[in-house]
N, C-alpha and C. Protein backbone atom coordinates (compact mmCIF):
# COMPACT_ATOMS: atom_id res chain seq x y z
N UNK A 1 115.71 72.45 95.40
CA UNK A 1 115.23 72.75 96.72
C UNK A 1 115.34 71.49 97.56
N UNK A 2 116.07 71.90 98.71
CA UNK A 2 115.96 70.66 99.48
C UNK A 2 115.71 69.20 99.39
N UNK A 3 113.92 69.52 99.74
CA UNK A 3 113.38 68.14 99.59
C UNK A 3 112.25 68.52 99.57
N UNK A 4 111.59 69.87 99.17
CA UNK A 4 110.41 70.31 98.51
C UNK A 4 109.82 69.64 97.37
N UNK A 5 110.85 68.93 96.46
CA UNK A 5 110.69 68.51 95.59
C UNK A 5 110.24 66.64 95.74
N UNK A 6 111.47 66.39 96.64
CA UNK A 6 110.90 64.58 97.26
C UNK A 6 109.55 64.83 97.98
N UNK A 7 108.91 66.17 98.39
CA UNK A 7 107.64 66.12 99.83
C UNK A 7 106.69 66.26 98.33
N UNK A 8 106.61 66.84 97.37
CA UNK A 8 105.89 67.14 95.96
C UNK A 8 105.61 65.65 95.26
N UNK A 9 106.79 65.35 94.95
CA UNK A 9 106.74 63.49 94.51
C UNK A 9 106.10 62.59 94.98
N UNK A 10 106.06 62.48 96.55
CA UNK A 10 105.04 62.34 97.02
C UNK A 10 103.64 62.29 97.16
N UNK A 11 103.44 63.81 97.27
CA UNK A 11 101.80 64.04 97.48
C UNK A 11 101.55 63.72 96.00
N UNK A 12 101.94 63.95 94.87
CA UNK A 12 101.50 62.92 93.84
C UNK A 12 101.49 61.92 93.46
N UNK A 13 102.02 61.25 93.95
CA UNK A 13 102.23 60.07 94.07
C UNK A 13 100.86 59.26 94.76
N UNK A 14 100.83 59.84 95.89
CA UNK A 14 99.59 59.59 96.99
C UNK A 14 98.50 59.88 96.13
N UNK A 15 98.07 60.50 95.81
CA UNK A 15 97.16 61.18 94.64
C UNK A 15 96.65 60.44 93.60
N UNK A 16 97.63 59.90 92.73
CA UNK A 16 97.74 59.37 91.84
C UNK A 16 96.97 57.54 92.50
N UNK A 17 97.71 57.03 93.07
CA UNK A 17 97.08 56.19 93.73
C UNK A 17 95.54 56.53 94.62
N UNK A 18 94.98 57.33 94.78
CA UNK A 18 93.90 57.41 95.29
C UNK A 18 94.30 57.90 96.93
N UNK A 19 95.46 57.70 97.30
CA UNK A 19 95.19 57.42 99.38
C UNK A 19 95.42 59.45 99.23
N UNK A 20 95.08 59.72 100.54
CA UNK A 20 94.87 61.04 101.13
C UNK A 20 96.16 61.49 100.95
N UNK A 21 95.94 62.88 101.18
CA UNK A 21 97.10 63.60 100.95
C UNK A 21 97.66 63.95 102.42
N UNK A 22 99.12 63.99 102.62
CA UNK A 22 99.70 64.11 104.42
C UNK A 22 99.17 65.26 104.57
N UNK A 23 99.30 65.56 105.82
CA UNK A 23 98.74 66.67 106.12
C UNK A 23 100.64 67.11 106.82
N UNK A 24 100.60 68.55 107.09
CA UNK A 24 101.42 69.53 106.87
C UNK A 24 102.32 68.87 108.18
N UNK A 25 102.10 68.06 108.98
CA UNK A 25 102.66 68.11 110.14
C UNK A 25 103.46 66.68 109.93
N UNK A 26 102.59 66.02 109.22
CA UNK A 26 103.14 64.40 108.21
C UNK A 26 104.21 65.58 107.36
N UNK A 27 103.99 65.94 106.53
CA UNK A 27 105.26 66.49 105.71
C UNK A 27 106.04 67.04 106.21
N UNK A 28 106.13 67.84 107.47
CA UNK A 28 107.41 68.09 108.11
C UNK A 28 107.96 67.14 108.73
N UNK A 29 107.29 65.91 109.42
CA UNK A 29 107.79 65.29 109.99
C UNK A 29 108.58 63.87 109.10
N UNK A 30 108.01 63.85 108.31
CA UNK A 30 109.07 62.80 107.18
C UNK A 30 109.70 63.74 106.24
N UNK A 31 109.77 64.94 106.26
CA UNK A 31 110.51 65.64 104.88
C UNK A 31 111.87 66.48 105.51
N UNK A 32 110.97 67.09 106.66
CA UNK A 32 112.52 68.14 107.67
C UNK A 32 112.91 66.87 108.63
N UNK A 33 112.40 66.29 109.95
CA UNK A 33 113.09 65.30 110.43
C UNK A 33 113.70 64.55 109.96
N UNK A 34 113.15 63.47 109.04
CA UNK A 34 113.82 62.56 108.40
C UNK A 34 115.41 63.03 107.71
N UNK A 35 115.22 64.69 106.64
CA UNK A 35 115.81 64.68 105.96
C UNK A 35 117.68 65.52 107.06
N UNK A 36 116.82 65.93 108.33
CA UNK A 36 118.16 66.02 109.33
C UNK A 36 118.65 65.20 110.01
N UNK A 37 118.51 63.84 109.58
CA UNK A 37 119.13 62.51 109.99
C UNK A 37 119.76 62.23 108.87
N UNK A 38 119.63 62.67 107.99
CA UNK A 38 120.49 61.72 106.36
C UNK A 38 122.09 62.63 106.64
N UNK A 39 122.60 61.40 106.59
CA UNK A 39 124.57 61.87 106.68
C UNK A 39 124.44 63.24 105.68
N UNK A 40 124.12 63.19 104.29
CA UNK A 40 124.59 64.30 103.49
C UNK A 40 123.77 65.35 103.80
N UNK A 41 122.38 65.45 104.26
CA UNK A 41 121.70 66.57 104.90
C UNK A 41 121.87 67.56 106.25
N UNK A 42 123.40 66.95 106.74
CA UNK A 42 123.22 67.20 108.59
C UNK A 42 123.51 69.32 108.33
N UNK A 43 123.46 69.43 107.16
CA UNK A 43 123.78 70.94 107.52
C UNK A 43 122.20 71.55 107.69
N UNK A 44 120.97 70.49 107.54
CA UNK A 44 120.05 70.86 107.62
C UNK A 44 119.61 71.69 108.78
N UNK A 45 120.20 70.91 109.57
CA UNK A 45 120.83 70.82 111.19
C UNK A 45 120.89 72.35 111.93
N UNK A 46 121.92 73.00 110.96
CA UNK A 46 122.77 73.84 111.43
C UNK A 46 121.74 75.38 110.82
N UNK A 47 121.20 75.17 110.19
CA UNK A 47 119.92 76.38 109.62
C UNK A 47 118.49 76.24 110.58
N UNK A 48 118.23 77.58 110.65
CA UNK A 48 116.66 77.70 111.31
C UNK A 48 115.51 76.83 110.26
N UNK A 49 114.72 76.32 111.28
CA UNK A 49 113.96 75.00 110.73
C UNK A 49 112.49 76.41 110.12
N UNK A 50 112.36 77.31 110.50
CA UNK A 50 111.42 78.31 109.69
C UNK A 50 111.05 78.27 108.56
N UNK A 51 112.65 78.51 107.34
CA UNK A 51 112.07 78.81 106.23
C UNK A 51 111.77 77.16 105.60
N UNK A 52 112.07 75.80 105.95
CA UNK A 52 111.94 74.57 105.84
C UNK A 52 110.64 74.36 106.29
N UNK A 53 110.27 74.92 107.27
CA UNK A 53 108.45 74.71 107.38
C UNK A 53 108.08 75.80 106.37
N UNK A 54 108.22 76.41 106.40
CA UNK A 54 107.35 77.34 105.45
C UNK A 54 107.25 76.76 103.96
N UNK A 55 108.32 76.25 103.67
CA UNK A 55 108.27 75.59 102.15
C UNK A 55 107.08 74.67 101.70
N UNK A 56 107.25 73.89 102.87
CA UNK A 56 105.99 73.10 103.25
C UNK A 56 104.94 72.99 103.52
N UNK A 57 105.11 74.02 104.12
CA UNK A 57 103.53 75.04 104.30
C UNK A 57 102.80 75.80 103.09
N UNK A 58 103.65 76.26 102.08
CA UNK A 58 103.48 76.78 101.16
C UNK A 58 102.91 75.67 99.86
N UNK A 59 103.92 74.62 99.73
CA UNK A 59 103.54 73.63 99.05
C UNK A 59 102.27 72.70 99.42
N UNK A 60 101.57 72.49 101.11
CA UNK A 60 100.63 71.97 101.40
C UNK A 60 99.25 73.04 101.41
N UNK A 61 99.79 74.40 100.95
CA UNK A 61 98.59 75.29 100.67
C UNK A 61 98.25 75.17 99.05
N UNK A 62 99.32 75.07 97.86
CA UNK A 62 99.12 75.01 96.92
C UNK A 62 98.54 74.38 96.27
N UNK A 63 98.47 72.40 97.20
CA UNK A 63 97.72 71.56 96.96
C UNK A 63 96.66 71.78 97.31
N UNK A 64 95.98 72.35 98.46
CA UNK A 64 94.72 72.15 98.49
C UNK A 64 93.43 72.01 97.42
């Protein structure tokens, strides 16, 4: 998956160290922005950004 998996690595990561977990608008904004600037991601680009929030959305509900 995308980068469901790098936004996951993360929030455990964060976790693991003690600091807070991003909140959903932090994970879109370093996981979908960031990841439609990377040269090999630009087809990110070219797909509706929907089901890419929703992943995220889904994964920042699971953590709760």
């Amino acid at each position: 998956m995308w980068r469901v998996n790098d936004s996951l690595a993360c929030c455990q990561q964060k976790y693991k160290s003690g600091e807070k977990k991003p909140n959903l608008s932090e994970l879109q904004k370093q996981f979908i922005t960031q990841a439609k600037k990377a040269e090999y991601r630009e087809w990110l680009s070219e797909v509706s950004a929907i089901p890419l929030q929703q992943s995220l959305n889904d994964l920042n509900q699971a953590l709760l």
